[in-house]
Protein backbone atom coordinates (compact mmCIF):
# COMPACT_ATOMS: atom_id res chain seq x y z
CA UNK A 1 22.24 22.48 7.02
CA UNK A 2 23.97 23.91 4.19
CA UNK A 3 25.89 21.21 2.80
CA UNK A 4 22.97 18.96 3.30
CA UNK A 5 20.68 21.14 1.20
CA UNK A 6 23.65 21.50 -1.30
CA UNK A 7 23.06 17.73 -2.17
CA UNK A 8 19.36 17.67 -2.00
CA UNK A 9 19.28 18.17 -5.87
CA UNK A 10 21.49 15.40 -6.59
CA UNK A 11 20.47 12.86 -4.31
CA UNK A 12 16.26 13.01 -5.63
CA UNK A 13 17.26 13.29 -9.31
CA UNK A 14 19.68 10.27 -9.06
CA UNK A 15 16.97 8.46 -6.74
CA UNK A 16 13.83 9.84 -9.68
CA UNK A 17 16.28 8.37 -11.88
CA UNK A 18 16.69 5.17 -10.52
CA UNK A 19 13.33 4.79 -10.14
CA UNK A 20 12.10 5.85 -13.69
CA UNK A 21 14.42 3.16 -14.85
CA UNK A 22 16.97 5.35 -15.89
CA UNK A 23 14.69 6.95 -18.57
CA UNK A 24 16.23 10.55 -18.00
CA UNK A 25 19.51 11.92 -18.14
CA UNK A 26 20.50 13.25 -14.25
CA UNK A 27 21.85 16.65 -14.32
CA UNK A 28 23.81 17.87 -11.13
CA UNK A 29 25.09 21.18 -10.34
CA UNK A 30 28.70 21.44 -10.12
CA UNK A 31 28.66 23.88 -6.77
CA UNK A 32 26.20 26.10 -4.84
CA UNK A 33 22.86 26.31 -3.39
CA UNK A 34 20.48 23.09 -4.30
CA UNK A 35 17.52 24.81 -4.08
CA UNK A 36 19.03 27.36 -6.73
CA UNK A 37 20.35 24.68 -8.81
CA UNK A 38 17.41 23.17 -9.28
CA UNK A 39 15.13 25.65 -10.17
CA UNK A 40 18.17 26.98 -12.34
CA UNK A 41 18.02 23.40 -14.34
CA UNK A 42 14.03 23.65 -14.26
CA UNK A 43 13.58 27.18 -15.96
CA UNK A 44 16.90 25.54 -18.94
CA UNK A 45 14.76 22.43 -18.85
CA UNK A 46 11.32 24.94 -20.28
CA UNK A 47 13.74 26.58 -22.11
CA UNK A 48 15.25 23.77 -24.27
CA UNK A 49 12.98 21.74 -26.84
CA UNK A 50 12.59 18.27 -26.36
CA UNK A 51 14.61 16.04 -28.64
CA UNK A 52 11.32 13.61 -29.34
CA UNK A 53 8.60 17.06 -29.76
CA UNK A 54 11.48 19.77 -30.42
CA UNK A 55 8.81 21.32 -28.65
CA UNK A 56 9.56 23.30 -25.21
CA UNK A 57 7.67 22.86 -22.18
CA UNK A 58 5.77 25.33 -22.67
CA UNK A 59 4.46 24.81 -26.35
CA UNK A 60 3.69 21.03 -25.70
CA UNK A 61 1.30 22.00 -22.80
CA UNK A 62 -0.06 24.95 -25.35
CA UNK A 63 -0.46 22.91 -28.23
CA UNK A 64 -2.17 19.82 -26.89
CA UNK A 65 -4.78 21.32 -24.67
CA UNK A 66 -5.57 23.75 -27.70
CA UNK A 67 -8.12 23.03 -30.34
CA UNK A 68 -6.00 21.87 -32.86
CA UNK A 69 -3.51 19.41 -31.42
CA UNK A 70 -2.67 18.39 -34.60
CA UNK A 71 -2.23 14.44 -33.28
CA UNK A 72 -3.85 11.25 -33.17
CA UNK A 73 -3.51 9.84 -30.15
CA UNK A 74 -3.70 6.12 -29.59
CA UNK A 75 -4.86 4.60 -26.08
CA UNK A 76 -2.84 1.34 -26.89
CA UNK A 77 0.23 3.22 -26.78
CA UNK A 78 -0.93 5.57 -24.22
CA UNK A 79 -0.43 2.35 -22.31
CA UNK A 80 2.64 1.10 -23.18
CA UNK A 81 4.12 4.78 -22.16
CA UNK A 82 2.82 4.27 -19.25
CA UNK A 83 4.43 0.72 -18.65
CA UNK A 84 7.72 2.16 -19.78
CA UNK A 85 8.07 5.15 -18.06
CA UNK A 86 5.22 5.83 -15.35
CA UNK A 87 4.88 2.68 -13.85
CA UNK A 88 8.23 2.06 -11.90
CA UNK A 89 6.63 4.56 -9.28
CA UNK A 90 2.52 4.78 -10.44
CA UNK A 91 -0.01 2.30 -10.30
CA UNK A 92 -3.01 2.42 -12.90
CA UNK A 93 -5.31 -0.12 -11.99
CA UNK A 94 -3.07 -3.60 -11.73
CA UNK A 95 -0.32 -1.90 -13.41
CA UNK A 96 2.72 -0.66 -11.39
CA UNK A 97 4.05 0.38 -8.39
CA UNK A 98 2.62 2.09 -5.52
CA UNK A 99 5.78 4.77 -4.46
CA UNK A 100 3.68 7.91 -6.11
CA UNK A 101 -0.24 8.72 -6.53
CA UNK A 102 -2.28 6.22 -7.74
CA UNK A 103 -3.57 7.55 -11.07
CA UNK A 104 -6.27 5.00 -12.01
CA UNK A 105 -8.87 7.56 -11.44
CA UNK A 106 -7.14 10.85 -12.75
CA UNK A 107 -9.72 11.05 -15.60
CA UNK A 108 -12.25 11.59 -13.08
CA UNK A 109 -10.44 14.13 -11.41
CA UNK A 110 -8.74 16.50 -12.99
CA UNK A 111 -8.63 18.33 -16.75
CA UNK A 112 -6.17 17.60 -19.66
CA UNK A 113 -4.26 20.58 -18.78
CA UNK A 114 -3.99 19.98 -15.46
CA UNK A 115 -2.39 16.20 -15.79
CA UNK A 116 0.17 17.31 -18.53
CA UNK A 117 1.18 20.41 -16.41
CA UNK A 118 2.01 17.60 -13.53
CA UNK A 119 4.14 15.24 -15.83
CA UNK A 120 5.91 18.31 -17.54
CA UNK A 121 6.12 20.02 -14.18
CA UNK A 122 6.27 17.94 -11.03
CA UNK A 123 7.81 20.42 -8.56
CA UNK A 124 5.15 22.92 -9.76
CA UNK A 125 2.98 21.09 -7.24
CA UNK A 126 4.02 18.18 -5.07
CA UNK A 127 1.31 16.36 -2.01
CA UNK A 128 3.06 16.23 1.47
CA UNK A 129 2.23 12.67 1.47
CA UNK A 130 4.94 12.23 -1.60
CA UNK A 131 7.34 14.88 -0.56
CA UNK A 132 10.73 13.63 0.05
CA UNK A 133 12.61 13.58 2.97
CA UNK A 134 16.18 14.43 3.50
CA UNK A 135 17.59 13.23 6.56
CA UNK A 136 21.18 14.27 7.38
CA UNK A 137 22.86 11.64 9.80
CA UNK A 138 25.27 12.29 12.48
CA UNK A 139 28.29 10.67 10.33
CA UNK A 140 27.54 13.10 7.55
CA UNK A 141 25.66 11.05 5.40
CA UNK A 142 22.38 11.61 3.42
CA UNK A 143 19.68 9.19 3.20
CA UNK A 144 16.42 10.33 1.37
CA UNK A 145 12.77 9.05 0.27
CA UNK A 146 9.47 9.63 1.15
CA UNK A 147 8.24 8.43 4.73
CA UNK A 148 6.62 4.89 4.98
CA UNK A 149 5.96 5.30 8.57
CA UNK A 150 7.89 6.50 11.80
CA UNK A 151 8.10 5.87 15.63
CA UNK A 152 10.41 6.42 18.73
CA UNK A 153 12.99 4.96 17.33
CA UNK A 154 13.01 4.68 13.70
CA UNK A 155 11.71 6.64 10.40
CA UNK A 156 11.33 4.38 7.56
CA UNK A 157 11.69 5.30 4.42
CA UNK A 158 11.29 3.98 0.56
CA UNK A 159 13.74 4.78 -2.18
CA UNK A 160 15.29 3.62 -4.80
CA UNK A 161 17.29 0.65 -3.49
CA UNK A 162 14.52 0.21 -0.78
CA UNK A 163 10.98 0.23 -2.82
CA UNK A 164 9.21 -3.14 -1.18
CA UNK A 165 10.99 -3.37 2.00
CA UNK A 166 11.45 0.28 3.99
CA UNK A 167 15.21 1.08 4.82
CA UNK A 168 14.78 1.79 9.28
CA UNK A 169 16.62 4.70 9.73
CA UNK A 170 17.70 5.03 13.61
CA UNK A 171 16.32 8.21 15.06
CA UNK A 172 19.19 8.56 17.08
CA UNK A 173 21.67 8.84 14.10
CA UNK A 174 19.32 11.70 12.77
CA UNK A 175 21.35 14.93 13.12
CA UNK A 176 18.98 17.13 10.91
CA UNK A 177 16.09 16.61 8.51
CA UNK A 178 14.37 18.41 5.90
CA UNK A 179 11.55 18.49 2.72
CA UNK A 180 13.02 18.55 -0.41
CA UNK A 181 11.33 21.14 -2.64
CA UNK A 182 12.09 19.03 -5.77
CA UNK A 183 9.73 16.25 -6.80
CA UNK A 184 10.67 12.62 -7.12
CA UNK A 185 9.27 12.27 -10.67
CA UNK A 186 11.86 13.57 -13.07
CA UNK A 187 11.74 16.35 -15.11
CA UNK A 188 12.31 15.80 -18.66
CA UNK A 189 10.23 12.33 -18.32
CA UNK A 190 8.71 13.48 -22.11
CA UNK A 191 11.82 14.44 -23.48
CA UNK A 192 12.19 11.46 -25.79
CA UNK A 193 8.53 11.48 -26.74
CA UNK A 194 7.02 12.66 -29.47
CA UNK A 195 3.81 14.72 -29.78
CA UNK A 196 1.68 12.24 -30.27
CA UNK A 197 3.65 9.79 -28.23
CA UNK A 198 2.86 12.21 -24.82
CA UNK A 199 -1.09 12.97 -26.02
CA UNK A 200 -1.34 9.28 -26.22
CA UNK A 201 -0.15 8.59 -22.79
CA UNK A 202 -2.68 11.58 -21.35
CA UNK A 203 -5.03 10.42 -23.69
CA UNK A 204 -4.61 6.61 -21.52
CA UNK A 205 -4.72 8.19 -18.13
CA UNK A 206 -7.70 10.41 -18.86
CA UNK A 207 -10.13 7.77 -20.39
CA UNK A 208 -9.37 5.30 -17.06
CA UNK A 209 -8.69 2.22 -19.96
């Protein structure tokens, strides 16, 4: 179980990767404990300013759910964010593809604060319906994704190289399988953002336009 969990990390950043379209920059620990690694990478990620804010993290989610934002976000871009980096794996309305939540109705349910702590933070809180799965297979190899569906004799699941068309994995080749504690969106998604560039993209998913 231990070497399998030591390439959890790598294997859902380079599939988050792949699916965000290669918008991020993967990051994978040299040696140790994934679970470690990653949460390692996520406390230097809220550390470190982001080259488009030079903002942390933390002071993004601060300064544009305070009173003075000091931006003026535009729903028209908003949208094209979206289109570039959300909807490889998010649908909003027509737009996208259906691997994560649907967000077309995320205005409706849920604050500012809460959406931009999701897309700066998306292992803070992740559904069990879009948890990945790490499967461990008798030859030693890893496949992961999140569950499509599963019976007696296979589990499917979608992933990068697999997003229309489930990859069957044979339940008898299964040796070991396990939830990944680290989301499938990416962290760092806003890195190359700036201010106004990430309020504009809430600003789209909030109004449901």
């Amino acid at each position: 179980m231990r070497t399998m969990k030591s390439k959890q990390y790598v294997l859902v950043v380079a599939a988050a990767v792949s699916l965000a379209g290669g918008v991020v920059a993967a990051q994978t620990p040299a040696s140790g404990d994934a679970g470690q690694s990653a949460g390692a990478a996520a406390t230097t990620a809220a550390e470190t300013p982001y080259p488009g804010s030079n903002m942390t993290r933390a002071a993004i989610l601060e300064k544009l759910t305070s009173d003075t934002p000091g931006t003026t976000p535009s729903v028209d871009e908003g949208r094209q964010e979206f289109e570039t980096i959300c909807s490889g794996c998010h649908t909003f309305g027509d737009v996208g593809n259906a691997i994560g939540p649907d967000l077309t109705t995320v205005g409706a349910r849920f604050k500012k604060h809460d959406v931009l702590d999701s897309i700066l933070y998306p292992s803070h809180t992740i559904s069990d319906q879009y948890a990945v799965t790490l499967l461990e297979m008798t030859d030693g190899s890893i496949e992961s994704g999140l569950v499509f569906r599963e019976d007696d004799r296979y589990v499917y699941i979608r992933n990068a190289d697999h997003l229309i068309r489930p990859l069957p994995v044979p339940v008898a080749n299964i040796k070991d399988r396990a939830t990944s504690d680290v989301s499938l969106m990416p962290e760092g998604l806003m890195g190359p953002l700036t201010l106004n560039q990430i309020d504009s993209l809430v600003t789209f998913l909030l109004t449901g336009r």
